[in-house]
N, C-alpha and C. Protein backbone atom coordinates (compact mmCIF):
# COMPACT_ATOMS: atom_id res chain seq x y z
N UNK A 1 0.85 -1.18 0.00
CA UNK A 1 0.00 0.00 0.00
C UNK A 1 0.89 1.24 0.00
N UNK A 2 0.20 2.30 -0.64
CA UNK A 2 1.18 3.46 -0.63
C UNK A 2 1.01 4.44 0.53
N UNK A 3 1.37 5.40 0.16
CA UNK A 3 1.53 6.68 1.32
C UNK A 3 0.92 7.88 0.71
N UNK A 4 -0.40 7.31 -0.16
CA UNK A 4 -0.53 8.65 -1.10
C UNK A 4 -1.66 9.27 0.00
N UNK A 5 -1.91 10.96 -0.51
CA UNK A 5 -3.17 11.65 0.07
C UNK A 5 -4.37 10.80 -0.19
N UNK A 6 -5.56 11.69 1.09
CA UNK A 6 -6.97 11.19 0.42
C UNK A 6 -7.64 11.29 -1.11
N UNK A 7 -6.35 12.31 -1.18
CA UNK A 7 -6.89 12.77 -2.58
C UNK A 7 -5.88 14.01 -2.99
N UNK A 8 -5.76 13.12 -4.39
CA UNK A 8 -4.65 13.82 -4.96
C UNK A 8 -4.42 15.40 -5.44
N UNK A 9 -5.52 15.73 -5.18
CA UNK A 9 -5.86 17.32 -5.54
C UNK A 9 -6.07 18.10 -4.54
N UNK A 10 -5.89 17.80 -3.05
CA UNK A 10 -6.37 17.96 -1.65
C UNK A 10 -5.85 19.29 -1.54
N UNK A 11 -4.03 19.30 -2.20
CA UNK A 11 -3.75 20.93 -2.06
C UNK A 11 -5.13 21.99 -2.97
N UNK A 12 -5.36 22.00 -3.82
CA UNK A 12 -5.58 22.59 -4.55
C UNK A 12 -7.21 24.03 -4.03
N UNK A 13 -7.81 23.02 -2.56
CA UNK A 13 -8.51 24.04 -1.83
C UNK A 13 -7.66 24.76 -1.34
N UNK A 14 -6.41 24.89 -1.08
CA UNK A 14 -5.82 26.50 -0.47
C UNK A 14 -5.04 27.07 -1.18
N UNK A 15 -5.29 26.91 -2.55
CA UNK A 15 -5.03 28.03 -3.64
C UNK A 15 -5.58 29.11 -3.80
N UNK A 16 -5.42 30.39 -4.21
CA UNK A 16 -6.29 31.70 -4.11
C UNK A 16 -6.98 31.45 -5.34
N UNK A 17 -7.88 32.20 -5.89
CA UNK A 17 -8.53 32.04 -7.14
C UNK A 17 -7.34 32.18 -8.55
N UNK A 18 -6.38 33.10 -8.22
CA UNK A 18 -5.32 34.08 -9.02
C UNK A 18 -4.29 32.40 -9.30
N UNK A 19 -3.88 31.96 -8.15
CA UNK A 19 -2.66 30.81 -8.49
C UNK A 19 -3.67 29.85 -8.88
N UNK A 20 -4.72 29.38 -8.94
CA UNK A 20 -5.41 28.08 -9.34
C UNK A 20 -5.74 28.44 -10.97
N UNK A 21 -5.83 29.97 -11.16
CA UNK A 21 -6.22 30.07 -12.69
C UNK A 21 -4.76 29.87 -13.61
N UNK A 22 -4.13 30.53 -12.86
CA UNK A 22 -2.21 30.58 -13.38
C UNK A 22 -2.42 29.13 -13.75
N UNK A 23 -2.33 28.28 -12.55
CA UNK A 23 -2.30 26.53 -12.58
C UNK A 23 -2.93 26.24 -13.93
N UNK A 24 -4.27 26.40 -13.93
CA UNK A 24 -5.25 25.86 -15.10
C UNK A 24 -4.94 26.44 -16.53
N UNK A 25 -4.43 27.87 -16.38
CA UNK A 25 -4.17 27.80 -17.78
C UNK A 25 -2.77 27.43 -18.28
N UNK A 26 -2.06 26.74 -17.44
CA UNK A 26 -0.61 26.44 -17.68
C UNK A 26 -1.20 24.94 -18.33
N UNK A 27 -2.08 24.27 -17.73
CA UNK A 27 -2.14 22.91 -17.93
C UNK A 27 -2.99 22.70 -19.45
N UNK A 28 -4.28 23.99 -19.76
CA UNK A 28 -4.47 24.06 -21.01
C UNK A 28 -3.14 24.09 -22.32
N UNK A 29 -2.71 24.70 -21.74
CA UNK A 29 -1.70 25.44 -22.93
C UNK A 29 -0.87 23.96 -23.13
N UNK A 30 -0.48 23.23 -22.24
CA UNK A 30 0.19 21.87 -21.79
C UNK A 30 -0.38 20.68 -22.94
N UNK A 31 -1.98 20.92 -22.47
CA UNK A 31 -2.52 19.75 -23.49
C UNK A 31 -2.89 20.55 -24.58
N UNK A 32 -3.40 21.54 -24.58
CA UNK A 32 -3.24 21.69 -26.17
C UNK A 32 -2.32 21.83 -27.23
N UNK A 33 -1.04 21.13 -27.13
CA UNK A 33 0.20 21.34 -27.66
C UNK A 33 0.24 20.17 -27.67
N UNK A 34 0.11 19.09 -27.42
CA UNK A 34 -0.78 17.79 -27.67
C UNK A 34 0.44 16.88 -27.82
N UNK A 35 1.75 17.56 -27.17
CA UNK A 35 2.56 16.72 -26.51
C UNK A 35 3.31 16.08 -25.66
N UNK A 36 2.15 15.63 -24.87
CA UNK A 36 1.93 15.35 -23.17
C UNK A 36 1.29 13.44 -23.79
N UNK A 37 2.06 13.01 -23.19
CA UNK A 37 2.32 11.46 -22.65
C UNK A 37 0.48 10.77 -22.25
N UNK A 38 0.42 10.01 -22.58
CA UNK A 38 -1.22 9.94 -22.36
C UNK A 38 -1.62 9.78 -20.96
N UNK A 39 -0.85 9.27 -20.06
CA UNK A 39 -0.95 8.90 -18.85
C UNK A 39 -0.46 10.51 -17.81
N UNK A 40 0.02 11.31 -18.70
CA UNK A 40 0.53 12.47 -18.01
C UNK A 40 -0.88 13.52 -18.58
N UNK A 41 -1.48 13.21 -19.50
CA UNK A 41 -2.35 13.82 -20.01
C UNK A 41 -3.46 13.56 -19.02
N UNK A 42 -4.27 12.47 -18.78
CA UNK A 42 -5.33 12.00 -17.90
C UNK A 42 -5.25 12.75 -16.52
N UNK A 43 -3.49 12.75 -16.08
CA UNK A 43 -3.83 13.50 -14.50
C UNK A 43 -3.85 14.81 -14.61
N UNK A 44 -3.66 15.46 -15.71
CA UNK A 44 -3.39 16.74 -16.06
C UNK A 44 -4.89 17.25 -15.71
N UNK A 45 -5.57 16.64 -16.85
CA UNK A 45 -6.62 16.56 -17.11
C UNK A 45 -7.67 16.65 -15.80
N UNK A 46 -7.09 15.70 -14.81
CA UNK A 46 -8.12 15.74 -13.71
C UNK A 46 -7.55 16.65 -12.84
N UNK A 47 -6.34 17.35 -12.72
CA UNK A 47 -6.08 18.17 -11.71
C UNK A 47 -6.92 19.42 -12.16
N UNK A 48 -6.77 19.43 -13.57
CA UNK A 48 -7.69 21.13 -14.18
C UNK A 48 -9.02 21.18 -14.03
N UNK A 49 -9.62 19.50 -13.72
CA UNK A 49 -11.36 19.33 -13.55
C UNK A 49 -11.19 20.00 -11.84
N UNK A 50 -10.32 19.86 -11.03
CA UNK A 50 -10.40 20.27 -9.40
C UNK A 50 -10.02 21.38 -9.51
N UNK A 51 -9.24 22.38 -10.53
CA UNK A 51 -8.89 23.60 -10.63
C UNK A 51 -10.04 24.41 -10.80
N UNK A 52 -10.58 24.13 -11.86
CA UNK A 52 -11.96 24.51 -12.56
C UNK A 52 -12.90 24.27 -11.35
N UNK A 53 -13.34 23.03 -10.59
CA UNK A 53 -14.18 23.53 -9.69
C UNK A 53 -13.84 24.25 -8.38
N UNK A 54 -12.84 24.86 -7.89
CA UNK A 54 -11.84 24.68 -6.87
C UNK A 54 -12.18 26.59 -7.62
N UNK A 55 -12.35 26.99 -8.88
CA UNK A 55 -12.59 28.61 -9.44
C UNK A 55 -13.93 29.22 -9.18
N UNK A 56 -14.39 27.90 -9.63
CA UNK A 56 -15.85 27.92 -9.88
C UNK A 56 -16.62 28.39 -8.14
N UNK A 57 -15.85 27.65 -7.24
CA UNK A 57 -16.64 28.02 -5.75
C UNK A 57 -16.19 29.63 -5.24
N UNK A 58 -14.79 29.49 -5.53
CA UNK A 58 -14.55 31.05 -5.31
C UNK A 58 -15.32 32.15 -6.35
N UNK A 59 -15.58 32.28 -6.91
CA UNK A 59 -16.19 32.58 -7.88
C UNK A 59 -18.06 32.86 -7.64
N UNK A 60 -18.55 32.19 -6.95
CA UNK A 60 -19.41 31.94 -6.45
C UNK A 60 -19.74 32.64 -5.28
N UNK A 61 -18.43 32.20 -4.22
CA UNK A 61 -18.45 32.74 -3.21
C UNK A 61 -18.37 34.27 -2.99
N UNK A 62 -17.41 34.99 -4.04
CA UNK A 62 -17.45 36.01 -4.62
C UNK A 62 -18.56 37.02 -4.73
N UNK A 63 -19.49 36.29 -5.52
CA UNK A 63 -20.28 36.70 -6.51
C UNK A 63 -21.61 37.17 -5.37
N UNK A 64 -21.87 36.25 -4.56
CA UNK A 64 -22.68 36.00 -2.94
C UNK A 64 -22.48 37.55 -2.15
N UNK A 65 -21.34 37.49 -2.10
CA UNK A 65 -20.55 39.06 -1.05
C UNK A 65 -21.00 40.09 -2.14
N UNK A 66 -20.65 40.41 -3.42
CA UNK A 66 -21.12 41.37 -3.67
C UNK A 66 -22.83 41.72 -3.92
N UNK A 67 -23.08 40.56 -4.13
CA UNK A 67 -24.69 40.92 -4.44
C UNK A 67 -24.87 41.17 -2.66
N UNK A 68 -24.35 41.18 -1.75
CA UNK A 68 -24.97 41.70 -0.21
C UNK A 68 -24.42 42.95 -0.06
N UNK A 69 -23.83 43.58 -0.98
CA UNK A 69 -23.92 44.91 -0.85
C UNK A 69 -25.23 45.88 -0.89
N UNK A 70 -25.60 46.52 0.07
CA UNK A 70 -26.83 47.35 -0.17
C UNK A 70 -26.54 48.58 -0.72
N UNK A 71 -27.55 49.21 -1.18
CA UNK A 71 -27.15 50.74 -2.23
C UNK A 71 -28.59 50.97 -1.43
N UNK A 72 -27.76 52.94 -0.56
CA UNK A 72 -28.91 54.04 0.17
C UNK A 72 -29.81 54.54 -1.04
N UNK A 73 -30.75 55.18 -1.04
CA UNK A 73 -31.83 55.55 -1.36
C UNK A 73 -30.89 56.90 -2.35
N UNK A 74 -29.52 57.08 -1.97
CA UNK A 74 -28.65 58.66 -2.93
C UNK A 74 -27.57 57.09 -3.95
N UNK A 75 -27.44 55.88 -3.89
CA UNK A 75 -27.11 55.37 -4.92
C UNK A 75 -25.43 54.87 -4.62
N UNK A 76 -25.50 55.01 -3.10
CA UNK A 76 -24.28 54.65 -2.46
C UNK A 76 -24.24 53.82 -1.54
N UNK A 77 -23.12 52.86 -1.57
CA UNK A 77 -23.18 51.61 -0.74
C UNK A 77 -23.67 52.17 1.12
N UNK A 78 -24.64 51.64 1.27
CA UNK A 78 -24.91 51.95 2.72
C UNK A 78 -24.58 51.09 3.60
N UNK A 79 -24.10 49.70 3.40
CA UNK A 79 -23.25 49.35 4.14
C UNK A 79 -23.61 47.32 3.57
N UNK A 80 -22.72 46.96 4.18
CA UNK A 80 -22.68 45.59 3.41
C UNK A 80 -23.33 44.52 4.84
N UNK A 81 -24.08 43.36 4.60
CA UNK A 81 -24.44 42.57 5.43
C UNK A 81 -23.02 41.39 4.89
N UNK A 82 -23.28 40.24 6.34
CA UNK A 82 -21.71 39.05 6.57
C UNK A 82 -22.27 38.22 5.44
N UNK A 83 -21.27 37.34 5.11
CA UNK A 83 -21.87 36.59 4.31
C UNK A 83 -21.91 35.45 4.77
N UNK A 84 -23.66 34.41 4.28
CA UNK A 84 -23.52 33.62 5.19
C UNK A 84 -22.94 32.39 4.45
N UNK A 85 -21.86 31.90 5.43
CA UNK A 85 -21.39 30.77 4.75
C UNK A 85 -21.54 29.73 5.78
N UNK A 86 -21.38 28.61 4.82
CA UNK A 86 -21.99 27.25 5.39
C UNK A 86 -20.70 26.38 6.26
């Protein structure tokens, strides 16, 4: 038996949104040059599917905080509610 993680992509939740996109588009540019090893291709492949969703939540999470910005009755932020996270 090995010594591997629960999961091979486990780093990839404490990436900021900025280094996980760097990551993902390094690994596009990687396979679309379409000379990557097939077996180096597949994990590529699945690290950019955990990159991509790993964007997708920040992104989300993002998106949550600004829509809780409120705008006063003169068209200026009157103050922001927490965001609720789970």
């Amino acid at each position: 038996m090995t010594d591997q993680p629960a999961s091979p992509h486990a780093d990839v939740k404490s990436l900021t949104f900025e280094k996980a996109l760097a990551e993902l588009e390094q690994i596009v540019t990687k396979l679309e040059r379409g000379d990557v090893p097939l077996e180096e291709s597949i994990a590529a492949y699945e690290r950019g599917e955990a990159l991509k969703a790993h964007c997708s939540r920040l992104l989300s999470a993002a998106e949550a905080r600004v829509e809780k910005i409120r705008l006063g009755a003169d068209g200026q932020p009157a103050g922001t509610e927490p965001l609720d996270v789970d």
